[in-house]
Protein backbone atom coordinates (compact mmCIF):
# COMPACT_ATOMS: atom_id res chain seq x y z
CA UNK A 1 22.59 44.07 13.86
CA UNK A 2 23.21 46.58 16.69
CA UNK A 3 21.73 49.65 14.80
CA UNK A 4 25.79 51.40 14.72
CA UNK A 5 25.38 53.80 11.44
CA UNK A 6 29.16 54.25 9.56
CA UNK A 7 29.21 57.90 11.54
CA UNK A 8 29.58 55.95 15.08
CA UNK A 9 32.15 53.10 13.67
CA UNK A 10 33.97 56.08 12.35
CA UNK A 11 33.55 57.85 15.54
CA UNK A 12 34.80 54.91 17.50
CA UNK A 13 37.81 53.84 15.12
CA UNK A 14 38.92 57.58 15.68
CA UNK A 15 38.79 57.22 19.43
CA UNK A 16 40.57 53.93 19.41
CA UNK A 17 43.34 55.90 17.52
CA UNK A 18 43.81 58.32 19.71
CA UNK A 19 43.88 56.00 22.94
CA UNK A 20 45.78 53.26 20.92
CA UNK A 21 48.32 55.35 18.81
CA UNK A 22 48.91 54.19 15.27
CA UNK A 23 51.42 51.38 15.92
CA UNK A 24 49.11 49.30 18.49
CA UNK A 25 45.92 49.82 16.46
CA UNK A 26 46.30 47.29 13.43
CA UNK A 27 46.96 44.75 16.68
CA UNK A 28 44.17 45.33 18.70
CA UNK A 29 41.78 45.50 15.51
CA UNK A 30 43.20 41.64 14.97
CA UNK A 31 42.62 40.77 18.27
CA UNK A 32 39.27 42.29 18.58
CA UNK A 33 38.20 40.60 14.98
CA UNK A 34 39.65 37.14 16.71
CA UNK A 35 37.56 37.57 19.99
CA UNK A 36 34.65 38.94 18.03
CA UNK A 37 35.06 35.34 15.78
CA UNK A 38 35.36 32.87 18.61
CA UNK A 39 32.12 34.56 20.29
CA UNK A 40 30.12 34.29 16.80
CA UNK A 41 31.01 30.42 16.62
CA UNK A 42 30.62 30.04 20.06
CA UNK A 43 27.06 31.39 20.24
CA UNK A 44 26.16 29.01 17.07
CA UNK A 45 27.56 26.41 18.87
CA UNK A 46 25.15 27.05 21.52
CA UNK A 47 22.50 26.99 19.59
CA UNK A 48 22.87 23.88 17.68
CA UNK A 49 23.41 22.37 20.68
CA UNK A 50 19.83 23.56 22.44
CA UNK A 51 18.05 23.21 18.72
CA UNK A 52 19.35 19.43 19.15
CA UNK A 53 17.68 19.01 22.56
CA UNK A 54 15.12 20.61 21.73
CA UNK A 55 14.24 18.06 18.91
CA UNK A 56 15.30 15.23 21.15
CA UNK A 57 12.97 16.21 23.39
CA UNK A 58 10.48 16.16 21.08
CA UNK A 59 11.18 12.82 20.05
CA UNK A 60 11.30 11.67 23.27
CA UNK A 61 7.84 13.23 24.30
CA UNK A 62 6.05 11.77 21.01
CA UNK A 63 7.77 7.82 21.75
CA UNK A 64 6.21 8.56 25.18
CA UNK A 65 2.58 9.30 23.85
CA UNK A 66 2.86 6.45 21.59
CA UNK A 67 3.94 4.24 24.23
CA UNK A 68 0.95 5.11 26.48
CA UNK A 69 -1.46 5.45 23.70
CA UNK A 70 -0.62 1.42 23.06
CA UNK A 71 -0.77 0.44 26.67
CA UNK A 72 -4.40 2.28 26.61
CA UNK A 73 -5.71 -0.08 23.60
CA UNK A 74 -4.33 -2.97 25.47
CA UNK A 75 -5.53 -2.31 28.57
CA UNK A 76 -8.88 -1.62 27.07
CA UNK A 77 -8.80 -5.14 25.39
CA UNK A 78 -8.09 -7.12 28.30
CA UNK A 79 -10.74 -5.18 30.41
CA UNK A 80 -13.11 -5.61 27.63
CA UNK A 81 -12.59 -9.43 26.40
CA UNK A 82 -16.39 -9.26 24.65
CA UNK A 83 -15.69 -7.04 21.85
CA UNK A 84 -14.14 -8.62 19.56
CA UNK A 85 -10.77 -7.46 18.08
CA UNK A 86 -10.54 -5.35 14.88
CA UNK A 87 -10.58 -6.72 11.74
CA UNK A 88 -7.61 -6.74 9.68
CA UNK A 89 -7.27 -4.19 6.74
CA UNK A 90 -9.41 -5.81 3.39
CA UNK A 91 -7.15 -6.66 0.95
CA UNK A 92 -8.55 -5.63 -2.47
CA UNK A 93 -7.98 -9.11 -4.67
CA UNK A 94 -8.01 -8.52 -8.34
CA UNK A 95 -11.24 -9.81 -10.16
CA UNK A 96 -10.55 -11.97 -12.39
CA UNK A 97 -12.09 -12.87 -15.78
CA UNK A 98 -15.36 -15.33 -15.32
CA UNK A 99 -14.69 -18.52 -16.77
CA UNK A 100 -16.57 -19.63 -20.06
CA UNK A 101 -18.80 -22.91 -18.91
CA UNK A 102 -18.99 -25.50 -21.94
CA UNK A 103 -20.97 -28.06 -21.25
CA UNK A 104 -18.97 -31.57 -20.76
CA UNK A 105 -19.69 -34.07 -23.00
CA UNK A 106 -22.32 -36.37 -22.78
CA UNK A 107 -22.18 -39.95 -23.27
CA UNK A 108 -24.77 -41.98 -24.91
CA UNK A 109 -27.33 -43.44 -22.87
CA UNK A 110 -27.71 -46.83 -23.24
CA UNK A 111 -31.12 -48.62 -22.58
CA UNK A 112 -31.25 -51.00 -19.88
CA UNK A 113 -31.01 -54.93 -21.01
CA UNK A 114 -34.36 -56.23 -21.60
CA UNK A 115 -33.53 -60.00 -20.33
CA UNK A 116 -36.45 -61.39 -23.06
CA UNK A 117 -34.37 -60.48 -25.64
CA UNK A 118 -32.00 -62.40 -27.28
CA UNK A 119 -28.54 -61.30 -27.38
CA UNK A 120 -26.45 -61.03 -30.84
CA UNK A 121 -23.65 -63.52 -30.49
CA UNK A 122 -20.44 -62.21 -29.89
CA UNK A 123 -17.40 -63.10 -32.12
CA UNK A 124 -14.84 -65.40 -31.25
């Protein structure tokens, strides 16, 4: 991460040594490992927190444009009342089969009653 090659660690851990003496060292290695710890979450902390806002803000910027973009269209439709709204989406219907035509059946025609003809008589 820093570029430190195993020569410098080894040059530093030898340092610390000296300065420390060999009974402190193991303790201040654990402390410095606890500090170093509490940074790392700390800075991860930081930056989910700013990656959060950062997408909230986004949010919050595209609501915006959407909420102006909608007041545009409806200003434009009460300035304009002539053009006539958009039509709704087509629905697609489903054809459906044509239906067979049979002819309905026709009753008999009768011939009009000729009055100067005699009727049959009708039975009782």
């Amino acid at each position: 991460m820093f570029g430190i090659s195993f020569s410098e660690l080894l040059l530093v851990g030898l340092v610390a040594l000296l300065v420390l003496g060999p009974e402190r060292l193991p303790g201040a290695a654990r402390t410095a490992g606890l500090w170093i710890g509490r940074l790392k979450r700390s800075f991860n902390a930081i930056k989910m927190e700013v990656e959060r806002e950062i997408g909230a803000d986004d949010i919050r910027r595209q609501l915006h444009n959407e909420h102006i973009l909608q007041m545009e269209q409806e200003a434009k439709r009460i300035l304009n009342p002539l053009t006539p709204p958009a039509p709704p989406p087509a629905v697609a219907v489903p054809e459906q089969p044509a239906a067979t035509l049979t002819p309905a059946p026709v009753a008999p025609t009768t011939a009009p009653e000729q009055p100067d003809q005699p009727q049959p008589p009708r039975a009782p």
